[in-house]
Protein backbone atom coordinates (compact mmCIF):
# COMPACT_ATOMS: atom_id res chain seq x y z
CA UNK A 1 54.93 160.90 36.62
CA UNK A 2 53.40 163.98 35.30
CA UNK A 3 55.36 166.34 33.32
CA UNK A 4 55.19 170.07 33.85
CA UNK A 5 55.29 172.72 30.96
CA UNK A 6 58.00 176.25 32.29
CA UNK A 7 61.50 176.47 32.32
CA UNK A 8 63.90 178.05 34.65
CA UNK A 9 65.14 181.38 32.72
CA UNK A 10 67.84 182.68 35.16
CA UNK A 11 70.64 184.33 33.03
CA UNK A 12 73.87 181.95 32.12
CA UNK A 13 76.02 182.66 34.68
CA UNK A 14 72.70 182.62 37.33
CA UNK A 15 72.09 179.14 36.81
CA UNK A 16 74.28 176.82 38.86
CA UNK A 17 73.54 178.57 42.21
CA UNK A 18 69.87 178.34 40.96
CA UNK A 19 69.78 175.02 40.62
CA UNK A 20 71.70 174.42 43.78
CA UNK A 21 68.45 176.35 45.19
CA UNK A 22 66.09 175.08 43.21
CA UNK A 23 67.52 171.48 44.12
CA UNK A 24 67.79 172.12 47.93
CA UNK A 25 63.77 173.39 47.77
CA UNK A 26 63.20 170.16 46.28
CA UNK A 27 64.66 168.12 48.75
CA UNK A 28 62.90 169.61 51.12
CA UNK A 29 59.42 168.88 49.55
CA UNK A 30 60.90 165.60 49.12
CA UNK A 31 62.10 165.03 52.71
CA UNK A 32 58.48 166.29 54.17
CA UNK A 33 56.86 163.85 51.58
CA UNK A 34 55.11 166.66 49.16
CA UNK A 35 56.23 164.47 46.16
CA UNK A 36 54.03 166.13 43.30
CA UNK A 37 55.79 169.78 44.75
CA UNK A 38 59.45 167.69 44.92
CA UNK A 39 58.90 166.67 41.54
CA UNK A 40 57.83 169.63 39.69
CA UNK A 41 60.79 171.44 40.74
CA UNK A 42 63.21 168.66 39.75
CA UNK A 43 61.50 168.56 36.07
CA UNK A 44 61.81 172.52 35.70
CA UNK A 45 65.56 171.96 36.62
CA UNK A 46 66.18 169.40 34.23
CA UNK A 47 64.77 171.36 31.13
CA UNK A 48 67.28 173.66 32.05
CA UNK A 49 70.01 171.19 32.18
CA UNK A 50 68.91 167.87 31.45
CA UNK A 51 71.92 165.87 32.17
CA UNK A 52 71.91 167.40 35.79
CA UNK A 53 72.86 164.65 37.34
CA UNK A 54 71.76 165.06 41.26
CA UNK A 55 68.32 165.66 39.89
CA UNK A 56 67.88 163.06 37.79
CA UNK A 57 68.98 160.90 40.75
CA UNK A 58 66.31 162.51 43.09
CA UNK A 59 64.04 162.55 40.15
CA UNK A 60 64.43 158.60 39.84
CA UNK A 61 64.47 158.08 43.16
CA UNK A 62 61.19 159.62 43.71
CA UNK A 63 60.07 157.02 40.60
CA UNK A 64 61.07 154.36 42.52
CA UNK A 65 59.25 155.20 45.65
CA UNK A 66 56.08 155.79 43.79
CA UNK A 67 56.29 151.90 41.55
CA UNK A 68 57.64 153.48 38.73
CA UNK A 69 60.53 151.56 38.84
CA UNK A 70 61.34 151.53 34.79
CA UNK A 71 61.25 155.14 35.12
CA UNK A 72 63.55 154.97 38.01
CA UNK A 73 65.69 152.79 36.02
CA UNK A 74 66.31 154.93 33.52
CA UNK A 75 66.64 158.20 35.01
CA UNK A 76 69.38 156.29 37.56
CA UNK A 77 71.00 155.17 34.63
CA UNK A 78 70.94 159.01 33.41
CA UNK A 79 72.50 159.99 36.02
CA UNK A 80 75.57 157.22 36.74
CA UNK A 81 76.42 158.55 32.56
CA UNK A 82 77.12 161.86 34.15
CA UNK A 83 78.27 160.47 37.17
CA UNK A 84 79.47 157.44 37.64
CA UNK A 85 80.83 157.81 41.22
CA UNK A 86 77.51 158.67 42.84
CA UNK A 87 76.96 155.75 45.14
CA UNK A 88 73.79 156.64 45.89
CA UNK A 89 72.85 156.67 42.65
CA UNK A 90 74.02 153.12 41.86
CA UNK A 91 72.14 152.26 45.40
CA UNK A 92 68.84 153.36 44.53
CA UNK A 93 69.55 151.99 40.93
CA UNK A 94 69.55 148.43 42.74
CA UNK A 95 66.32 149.17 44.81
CA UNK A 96 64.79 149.83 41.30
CA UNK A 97 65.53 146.60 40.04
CA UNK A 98 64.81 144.60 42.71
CA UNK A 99 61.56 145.87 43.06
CA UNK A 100 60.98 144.27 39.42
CA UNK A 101 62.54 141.32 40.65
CA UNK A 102 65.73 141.82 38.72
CA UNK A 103 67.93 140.89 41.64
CA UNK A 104 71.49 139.78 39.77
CA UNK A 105 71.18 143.76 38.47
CA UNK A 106 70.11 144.70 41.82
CA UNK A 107 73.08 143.01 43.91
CA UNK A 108 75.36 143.92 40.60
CA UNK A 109 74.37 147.90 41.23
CA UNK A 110 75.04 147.35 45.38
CA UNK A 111 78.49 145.96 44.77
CA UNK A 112 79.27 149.00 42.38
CA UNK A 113 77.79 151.35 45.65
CA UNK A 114 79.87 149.63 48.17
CA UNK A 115 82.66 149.76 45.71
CA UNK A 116 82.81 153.87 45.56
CA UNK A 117 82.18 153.84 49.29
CA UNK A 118 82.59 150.85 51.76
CA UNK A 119 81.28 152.43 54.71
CA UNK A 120 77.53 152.68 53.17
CA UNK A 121 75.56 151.08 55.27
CA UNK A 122 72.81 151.60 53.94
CA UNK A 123 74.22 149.25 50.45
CA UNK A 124 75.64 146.27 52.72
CA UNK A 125 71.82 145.95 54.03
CA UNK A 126 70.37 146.17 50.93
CA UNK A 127 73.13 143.95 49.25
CA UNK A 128 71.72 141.36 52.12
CA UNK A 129 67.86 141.75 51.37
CA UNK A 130 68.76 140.87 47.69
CA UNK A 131 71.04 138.21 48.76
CA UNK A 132 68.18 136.53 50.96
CA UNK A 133 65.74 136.97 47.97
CA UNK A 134 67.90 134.76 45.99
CA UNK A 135 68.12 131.98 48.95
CA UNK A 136 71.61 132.94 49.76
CA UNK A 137 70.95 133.57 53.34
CA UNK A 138 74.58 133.12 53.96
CA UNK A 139 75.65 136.15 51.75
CA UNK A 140 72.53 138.30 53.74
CA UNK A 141 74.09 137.82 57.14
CA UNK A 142 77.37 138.70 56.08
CA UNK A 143 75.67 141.84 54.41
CA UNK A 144 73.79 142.69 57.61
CA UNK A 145 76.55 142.30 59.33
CA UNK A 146 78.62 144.79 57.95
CA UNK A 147 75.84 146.97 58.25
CA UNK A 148 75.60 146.82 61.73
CA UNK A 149 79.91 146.94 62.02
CA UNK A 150 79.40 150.63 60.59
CA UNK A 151 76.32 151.58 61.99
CA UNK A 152 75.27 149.54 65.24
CA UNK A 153 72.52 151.85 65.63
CA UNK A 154 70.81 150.44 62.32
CA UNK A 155 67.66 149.41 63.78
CA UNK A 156 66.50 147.42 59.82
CA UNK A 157 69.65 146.03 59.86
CA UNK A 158 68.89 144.39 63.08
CA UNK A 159 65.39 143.30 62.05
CA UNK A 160 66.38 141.78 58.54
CA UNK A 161 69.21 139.88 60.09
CA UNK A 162 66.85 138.49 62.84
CA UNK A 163 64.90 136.84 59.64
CA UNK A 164 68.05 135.86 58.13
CA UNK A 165 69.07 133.78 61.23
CA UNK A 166 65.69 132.25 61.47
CA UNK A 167 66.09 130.82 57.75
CA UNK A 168 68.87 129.33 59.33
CA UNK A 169 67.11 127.74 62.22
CA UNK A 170 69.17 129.48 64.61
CA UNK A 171 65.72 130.72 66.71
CA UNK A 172 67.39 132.70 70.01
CA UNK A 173 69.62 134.85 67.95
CA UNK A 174 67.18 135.41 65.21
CA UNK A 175 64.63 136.92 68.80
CA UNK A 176 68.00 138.83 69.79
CA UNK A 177 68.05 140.43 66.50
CA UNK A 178 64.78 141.80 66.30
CA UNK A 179 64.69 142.71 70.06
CA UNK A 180 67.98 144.82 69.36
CA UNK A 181 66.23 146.35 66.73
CA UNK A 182 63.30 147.47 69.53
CA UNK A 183 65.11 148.41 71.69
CA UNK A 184 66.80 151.11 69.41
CA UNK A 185 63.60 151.95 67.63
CA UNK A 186 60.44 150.35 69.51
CA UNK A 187 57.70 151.86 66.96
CA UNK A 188 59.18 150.01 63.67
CA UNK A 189 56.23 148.01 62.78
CA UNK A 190 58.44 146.02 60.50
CA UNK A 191 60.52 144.77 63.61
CA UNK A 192 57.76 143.88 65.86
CA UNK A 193 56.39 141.83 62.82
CA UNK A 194 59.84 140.09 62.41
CA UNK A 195 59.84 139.09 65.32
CA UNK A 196 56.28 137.90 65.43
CA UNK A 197 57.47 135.30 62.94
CA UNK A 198 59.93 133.77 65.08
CA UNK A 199 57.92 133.90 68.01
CA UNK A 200 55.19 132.08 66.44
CA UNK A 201 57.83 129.76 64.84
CA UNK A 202 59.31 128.98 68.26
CA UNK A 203 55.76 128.09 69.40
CA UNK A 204 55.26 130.75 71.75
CA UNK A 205 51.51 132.07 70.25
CA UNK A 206 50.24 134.16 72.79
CA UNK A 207 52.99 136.41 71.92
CA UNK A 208 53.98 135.87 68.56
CA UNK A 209 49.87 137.26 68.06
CA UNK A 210 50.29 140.05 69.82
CA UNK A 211 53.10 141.14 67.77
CA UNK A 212 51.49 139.89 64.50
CA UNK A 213 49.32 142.74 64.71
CA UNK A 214 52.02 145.30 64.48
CA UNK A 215 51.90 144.16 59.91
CA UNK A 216 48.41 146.15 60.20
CA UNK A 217 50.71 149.17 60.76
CA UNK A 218 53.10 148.63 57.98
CA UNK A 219 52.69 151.40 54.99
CA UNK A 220 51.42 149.53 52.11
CA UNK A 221 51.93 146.39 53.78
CA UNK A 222 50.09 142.92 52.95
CA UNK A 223 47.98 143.29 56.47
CA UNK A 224 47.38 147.00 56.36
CA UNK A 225 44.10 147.96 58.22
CA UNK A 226 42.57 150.95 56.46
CA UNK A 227 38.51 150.32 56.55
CA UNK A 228 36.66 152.88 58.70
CA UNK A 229 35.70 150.71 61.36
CA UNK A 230 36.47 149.93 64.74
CA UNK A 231 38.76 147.31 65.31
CA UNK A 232 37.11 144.37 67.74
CA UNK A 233 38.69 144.67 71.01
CA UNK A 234 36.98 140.79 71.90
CA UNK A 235 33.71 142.25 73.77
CA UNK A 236 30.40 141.17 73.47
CA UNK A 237 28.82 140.63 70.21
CA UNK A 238 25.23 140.16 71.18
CA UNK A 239 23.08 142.91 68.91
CA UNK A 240 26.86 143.80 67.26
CA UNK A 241 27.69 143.22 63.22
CA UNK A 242 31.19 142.44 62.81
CA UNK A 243 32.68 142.40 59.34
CA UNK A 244 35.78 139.96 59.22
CA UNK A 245 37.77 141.16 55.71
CA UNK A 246 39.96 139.71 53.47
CA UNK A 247 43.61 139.64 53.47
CA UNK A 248 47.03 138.33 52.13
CA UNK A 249 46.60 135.54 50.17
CA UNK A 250 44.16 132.18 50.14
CA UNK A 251 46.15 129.92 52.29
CA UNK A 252 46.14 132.63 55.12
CA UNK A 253 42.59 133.14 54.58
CA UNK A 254 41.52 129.37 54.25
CA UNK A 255 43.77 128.87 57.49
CA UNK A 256 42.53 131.96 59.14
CA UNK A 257 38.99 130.95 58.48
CA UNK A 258 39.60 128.09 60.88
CA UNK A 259 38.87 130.75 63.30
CA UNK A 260 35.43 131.83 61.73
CA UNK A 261 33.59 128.70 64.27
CA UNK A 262 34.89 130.19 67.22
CA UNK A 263 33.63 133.53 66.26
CA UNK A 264 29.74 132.81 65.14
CA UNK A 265 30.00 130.51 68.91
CA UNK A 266 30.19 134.71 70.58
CA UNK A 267 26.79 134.94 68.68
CA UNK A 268 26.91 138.39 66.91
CA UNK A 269 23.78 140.07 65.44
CA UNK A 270 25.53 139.57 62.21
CA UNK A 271 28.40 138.49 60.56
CA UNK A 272 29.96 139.49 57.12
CA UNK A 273 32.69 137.51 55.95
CA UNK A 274 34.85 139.10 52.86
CA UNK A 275 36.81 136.93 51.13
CA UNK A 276 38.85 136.22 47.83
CA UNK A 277 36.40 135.86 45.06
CA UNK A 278 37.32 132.60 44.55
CA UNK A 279 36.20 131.05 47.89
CA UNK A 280 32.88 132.46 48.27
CA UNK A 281 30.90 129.81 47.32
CA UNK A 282 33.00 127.70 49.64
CA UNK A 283 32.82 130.13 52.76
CA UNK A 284 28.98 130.90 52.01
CA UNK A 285 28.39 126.68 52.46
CA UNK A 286 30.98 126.28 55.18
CA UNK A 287 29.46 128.71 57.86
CA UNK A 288 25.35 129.31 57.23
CA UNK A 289 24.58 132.23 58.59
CA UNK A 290 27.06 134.21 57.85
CA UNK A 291 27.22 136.69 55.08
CA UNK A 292 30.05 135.83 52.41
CA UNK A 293 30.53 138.17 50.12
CA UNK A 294 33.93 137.72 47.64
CA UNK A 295 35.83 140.69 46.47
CA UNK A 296 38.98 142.42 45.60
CA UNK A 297 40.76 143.79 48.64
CA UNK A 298 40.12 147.41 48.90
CA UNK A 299 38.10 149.82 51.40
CA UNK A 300 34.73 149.91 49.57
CA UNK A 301 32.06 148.41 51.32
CA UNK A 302 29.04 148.90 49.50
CA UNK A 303 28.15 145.29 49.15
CA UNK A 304 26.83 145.63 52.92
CA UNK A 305 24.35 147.85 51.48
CA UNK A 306 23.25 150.50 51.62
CA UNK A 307 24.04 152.86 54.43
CA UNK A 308 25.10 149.67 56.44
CA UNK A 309 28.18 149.69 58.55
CA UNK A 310 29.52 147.54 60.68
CA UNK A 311 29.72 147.71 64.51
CA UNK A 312 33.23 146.16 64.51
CA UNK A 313 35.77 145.40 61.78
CA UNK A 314 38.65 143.09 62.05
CA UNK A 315 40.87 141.61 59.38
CA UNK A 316 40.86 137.71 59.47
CA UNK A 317 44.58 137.11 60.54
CA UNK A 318 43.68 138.91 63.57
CA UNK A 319 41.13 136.54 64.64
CA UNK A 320 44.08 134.05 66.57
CA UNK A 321 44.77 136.60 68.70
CA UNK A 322 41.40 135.98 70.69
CA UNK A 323 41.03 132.38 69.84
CA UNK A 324 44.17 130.66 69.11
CA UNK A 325 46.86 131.12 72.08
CA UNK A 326 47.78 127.88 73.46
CA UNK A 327 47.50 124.47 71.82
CA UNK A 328 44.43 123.68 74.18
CA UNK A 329 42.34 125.88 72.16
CA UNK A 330 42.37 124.73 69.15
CA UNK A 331 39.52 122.85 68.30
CA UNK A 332 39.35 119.03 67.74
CA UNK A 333 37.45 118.74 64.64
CA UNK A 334 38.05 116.60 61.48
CA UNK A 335 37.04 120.10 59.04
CA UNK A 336 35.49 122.94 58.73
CA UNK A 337 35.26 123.88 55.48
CA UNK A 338 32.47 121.77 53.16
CA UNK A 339 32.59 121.14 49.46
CA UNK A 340 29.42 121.44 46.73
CA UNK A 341 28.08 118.08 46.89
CA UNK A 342 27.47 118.73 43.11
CA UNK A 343 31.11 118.90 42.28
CA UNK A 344 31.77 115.69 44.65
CA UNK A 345 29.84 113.46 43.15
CA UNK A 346 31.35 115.01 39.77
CA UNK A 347 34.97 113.42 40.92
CA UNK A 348 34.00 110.58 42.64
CA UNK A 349 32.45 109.11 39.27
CA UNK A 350 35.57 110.24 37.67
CA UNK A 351 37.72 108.44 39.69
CA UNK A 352 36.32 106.08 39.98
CA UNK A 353 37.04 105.16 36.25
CA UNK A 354 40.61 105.03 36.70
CA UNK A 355 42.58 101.97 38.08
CA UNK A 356 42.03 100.87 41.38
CA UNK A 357 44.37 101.63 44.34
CA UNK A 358 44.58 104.49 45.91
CA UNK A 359 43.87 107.89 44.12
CA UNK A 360 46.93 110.58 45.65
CA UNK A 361 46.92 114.15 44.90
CA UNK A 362 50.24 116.10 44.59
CA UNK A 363 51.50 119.71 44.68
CA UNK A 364 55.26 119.94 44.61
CA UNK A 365 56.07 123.74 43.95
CA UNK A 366 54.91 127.41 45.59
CA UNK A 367 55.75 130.77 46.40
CA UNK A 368 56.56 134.13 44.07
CA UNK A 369 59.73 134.95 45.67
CA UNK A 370 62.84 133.15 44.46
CA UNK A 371 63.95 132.37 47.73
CA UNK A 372 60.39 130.62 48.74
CA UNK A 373 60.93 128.85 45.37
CA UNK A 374 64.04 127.50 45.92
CA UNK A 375 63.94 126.35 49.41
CA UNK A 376 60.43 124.75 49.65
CA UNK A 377 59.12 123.17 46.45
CA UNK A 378 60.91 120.00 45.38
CA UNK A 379 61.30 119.55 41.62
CA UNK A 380 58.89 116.91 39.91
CA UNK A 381 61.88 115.04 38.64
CA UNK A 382 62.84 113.88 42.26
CA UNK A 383 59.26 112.23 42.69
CA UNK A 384 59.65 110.22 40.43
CA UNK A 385 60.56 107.36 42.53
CA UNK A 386 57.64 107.80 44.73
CA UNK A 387 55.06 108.00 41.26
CA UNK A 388 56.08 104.88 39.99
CA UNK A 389 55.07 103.46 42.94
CA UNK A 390 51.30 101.29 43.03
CA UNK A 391 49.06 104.11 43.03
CA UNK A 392 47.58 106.39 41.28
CA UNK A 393 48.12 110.35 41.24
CA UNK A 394 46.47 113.61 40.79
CA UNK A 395 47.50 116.66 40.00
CA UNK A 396 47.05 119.48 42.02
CA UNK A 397 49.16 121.80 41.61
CA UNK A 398 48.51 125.46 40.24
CA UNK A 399 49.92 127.04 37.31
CA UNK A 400 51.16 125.98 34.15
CA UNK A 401 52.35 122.72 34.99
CA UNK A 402 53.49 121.45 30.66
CA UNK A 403 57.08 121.62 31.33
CA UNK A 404 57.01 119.56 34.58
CA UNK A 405 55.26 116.80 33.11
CA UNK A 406 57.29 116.66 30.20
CA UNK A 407 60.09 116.18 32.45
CA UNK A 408 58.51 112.39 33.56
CA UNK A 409 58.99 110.84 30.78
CA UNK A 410 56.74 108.14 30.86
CA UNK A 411 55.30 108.20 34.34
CA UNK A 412 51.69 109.50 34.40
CA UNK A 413 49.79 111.85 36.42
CA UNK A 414 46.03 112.35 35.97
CA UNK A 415 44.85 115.93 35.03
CA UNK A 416 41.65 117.45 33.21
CA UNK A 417 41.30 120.41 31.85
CA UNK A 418 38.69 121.70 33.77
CA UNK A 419 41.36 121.21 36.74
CA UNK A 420 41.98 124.66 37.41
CA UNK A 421 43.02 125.46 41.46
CA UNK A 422 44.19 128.98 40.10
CA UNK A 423 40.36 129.88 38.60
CA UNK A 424 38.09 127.68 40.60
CA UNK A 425 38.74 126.64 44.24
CA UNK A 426 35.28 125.48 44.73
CA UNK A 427 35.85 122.76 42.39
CA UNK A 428 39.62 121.99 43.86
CA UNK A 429 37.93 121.50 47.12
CA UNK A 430 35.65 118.94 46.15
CA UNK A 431 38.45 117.06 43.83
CA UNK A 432 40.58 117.58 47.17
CA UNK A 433 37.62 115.51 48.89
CA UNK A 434 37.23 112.81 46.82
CA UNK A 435 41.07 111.90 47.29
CA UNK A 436 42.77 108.57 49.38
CA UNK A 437 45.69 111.04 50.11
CA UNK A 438 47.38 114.31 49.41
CA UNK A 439 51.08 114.67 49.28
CA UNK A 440 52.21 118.50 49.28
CA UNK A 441 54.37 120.82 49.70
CA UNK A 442 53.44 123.74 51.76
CA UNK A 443 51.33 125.73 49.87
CA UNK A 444 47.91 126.64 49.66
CA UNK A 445 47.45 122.74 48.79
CA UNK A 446 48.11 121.89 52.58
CA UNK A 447 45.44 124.32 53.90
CA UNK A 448 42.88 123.33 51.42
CA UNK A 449 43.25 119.70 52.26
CA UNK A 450 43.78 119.87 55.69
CA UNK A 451 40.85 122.50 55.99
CA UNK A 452 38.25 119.51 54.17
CA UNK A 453 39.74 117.23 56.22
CA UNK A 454 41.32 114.69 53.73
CA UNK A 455 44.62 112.56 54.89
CA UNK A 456 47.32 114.44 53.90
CA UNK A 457 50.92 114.50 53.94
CA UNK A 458 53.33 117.98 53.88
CA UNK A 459 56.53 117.80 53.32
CA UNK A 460 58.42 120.60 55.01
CA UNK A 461 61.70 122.75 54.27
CA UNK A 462 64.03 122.43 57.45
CA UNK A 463 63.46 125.64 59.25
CA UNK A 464 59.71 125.68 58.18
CA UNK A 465 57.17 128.82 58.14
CA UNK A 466 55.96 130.26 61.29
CA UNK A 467 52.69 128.24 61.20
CA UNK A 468 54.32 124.93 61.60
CA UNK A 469 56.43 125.66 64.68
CA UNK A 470 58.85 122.12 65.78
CA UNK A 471 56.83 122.20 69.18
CA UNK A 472 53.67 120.82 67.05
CA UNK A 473 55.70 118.34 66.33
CA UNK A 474 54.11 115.57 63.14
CA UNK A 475 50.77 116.17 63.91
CA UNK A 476 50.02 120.32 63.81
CA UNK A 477 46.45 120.60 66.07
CA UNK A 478 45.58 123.18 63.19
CA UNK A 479 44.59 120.54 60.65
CA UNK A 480 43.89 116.85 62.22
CA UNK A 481 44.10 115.32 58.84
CA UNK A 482 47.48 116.31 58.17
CA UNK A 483 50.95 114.55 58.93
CA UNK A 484 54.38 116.50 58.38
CA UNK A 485 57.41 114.99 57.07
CA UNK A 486 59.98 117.35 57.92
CA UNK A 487 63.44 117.89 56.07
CA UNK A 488 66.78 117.17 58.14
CA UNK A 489 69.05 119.32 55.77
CA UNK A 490 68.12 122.44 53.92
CA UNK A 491 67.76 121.90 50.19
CA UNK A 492 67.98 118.50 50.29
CA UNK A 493 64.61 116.70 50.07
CA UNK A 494 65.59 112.62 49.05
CA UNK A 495 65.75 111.43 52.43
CA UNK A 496 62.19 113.34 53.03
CA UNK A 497 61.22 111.62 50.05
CA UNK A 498 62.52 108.49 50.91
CA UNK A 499 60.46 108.15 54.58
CA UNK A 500 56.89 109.33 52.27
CA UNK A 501 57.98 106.22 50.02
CA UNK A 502 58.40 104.10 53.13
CA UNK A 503 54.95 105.38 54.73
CA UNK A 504 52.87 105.27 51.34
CA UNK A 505 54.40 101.82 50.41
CA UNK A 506 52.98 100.18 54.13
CA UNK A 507 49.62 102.26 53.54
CA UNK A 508 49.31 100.90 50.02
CA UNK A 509 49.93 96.74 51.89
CA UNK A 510 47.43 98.07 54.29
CA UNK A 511 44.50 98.60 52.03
């Protein structure tokens, strides 16, 4: 935040109706979004008085909304020293923190909100987002809940508690939810997106894709469509160029890519395909003709060359929507993505040096958030049963992986140094290849696997994501090569274990 030289110099007894002005003009450049405007004013304001408390609340608020969130932090703090019973203060001084991921502080600041003022909506929902982020979906309802007692009107409240009951696996009232929250605000492109995820989850994909495409109107969201381009509406392609961009994170895009076939079979003049760095030399083998081209995700498309645009644009996880509505159309095909012959014949000599049996790869942990954490990767310690079995395993998993290991003991899993998923995919793939079996939670392991078409075997929480709706059933038609084991109670993972022991123990007599 920029600092601005000047101070107010209205006489002594001037100065509190000034600032009472001079605060009121800011919130009004605040309100109509003129932030740099808002802020000046609240800086000039506190030079005057710089334990002004309302502005050093607006002031941090503004921080917050612009990812300054230490700044916000401490100005918040600022301000609850001068004045400790401004709710909103201690409100946005928990939106602060949990945008660093400091979520104890965050629901710690809530309760001191709700505290001062048990009406405040706005705190109970909040106190529920941070509750979910934790994994205590429980605690989120109840949060959204009371939201919704003070306000029923509170169209987020709705939305959020729709996701909240679909972590529980309770589907119709989790559709409910978000469909209240339409039907009191039908623009909210968070809402529609909600609800996207529970349509897809409850296997209806014709709609759930149509809604899907409501994240490409979310502010700074992960799908956020912002290239200069016109969107494909699904016409013709003959003599068009279609760029297909990057977006979200690998698994979407090596799932997404799935969809890449169905789109060269329309037979555009050309194709670009941007992708993460990291899988361009797979994408470039996978589907010749098309030009692959890995980068960062941003609007700068100079790499076409130049003074080359695009007839159409479309980001990648919009490409279901034309080809992926009803379990008929997915394609029955053992793979579609290829690995560098180079890098196979690399592993195969490598494992073929260890002891014979089958060679198993495993990934057992995934996601950033700590409620992805908790409820869908299973601590190495509870394989352990399952490794000591007659085989012999591989690690794949991504990440610093020291302390996990060390928690075995004595029971060994092969990895190499030059075993990086997180730095080279190309060389995952063809590891991924070379492999008897994978065993996985579901991460970007699954999609990688089940994309090269290598047996596979996902083990998945008990309300899963939205790609692996219970209407697929064991055997998902996105990946042919893939089996899911699916959990019966949330959190608890032996007796998922238990049946993978069960199947690997009769595929193990069988070869």
């Amino acid at each position: 935040m920029a600092a601005h030289d000047g101070a107010m110099t209205k006489p002594p007894e001037q100065q509190t109706l000034s600032i009472q002005k001079a605060i009121d003009l800011a919130v009004e450049h605040h309100s109509a979004g003129r932030l740099s405007d808002a802020e000046y004013i609240y800086q000039q304001i506190l030079q005057t008085e710089p334990s002004q408390p309302v502005a050093l609340r607006l002031l941090g608020t503004l921080a917050h909304q612009v990812g300054k969130n230490d700044i916000a932090i401490d100005l918040l703090t600022k301000a609850l020293a001068n004045n400790p019973g401004d709710a909103e203060a201690h409100n946005n001084l928990g939106y602060a923190f949990q945008a660093l991921g400091k979520l104890d502080d965050a629901v710690a600041s809530y309760r001191k909100a709700l505290a001062i003022d048990p009406n405040y909506a706005d705190a109970h929902c909040n106190l529920g987002n941070a509750y979910n982020e934790l994994g205590k979906t429980n605690d989120a309802v109840a949060g959204y809940r009371k939201a919704i007692a003070i306000n029923p009107d509170y169209a987020n409240a709705h939305s959020n508690l729709g996701l909240a009951l679909r972590d529980l696996g309770k589907l119709d009232e989790a559709a409910a939810s978000c469909q209240r929250a339409l039907a009191i605000k039908p623009d909210s492109a968070a809402a529609h997106l909600n609800h996207s995820l529970i349509l897809l989850l409850q296997g209806n994909l014709k709609e759930g894709w149509e809604e899907f495409e409501w994240g490409l109107k979310i502010e700074n969201g992960k799908r956020a469509y912002t290239l200069q381009a016109e969107m494909w509406p699904g016409s013709s392609l003959h003599g068009k160029s279609i760029l297909v961009h990057a977006e979200q994170g690998v698994g979407d895009e090596i799932m997404f890519a799935s969809c890449v076939g169905d789109l060269m079979e329309r037979s555009p003049g050309k194709l670009y395909l941007e992708c993460d760095p990291r899988l361009e030399a797979l994408f470039s083998r996978s589907f010749p003709g098309v030009h692959v081209h890995g980068k960062t995700k941003d609007v700068d498309l100079s790499w076409l060359g130049e003074n080359v645009r695009p007839d159409f644009a479309l980001p990648i996880g919009s490409l279901p929507k034309f080809f992926r509505n009803s379990v008929a159309e997915f394609p029955e095909r053992d793979a579609y993505l290829t690995p560098d012959p180079a890098l196979v014949e690399k592993w195969r000599k490598r494992l073929a040096g260890l002891k014979c049996g089958l060679k198993i790869g495993i990934s057992w942990k995934g996601g950033t958030e700590a409620n992805v954490i908790k409820r869908a990767s299973i601590p190495l310690p509870q394989w352990r049963s399952l490794l000591s079995m007659d085989a012999t395993f591989i690690n794949l998993q991504y990440g610093d992986v020291t302390e996990d290991f060390a928690a075995l003991g004595d029971v060994h899993i092969h990895d190499w140094g030059d075993n990086d998923p997180l730095t080279d995919l190309d060389n995952q793939a063809a590891l991924i290849s070379c492999l008897d079996l994978v065993i996985t939670i579901d991460n970007v392991t699954v999609h990688m696997a089940g994309a090269l078409g290598t047996k596979t075997w996902a083990l998945l929480e008990k309300v899963p994501d939205w790609r692996w709706p219970e209407s697929f059933g064991d055997s998902p038609p996105l990946y042919r090569s893939v089996s899911l084991f699916r959990q019966k109670r949330l959190y608890e993972w032996g007796d998922t274990l238990k049946r993978v022991e069960t199947a690997l123990r009769q595929r193990i007599d069988q070869s």
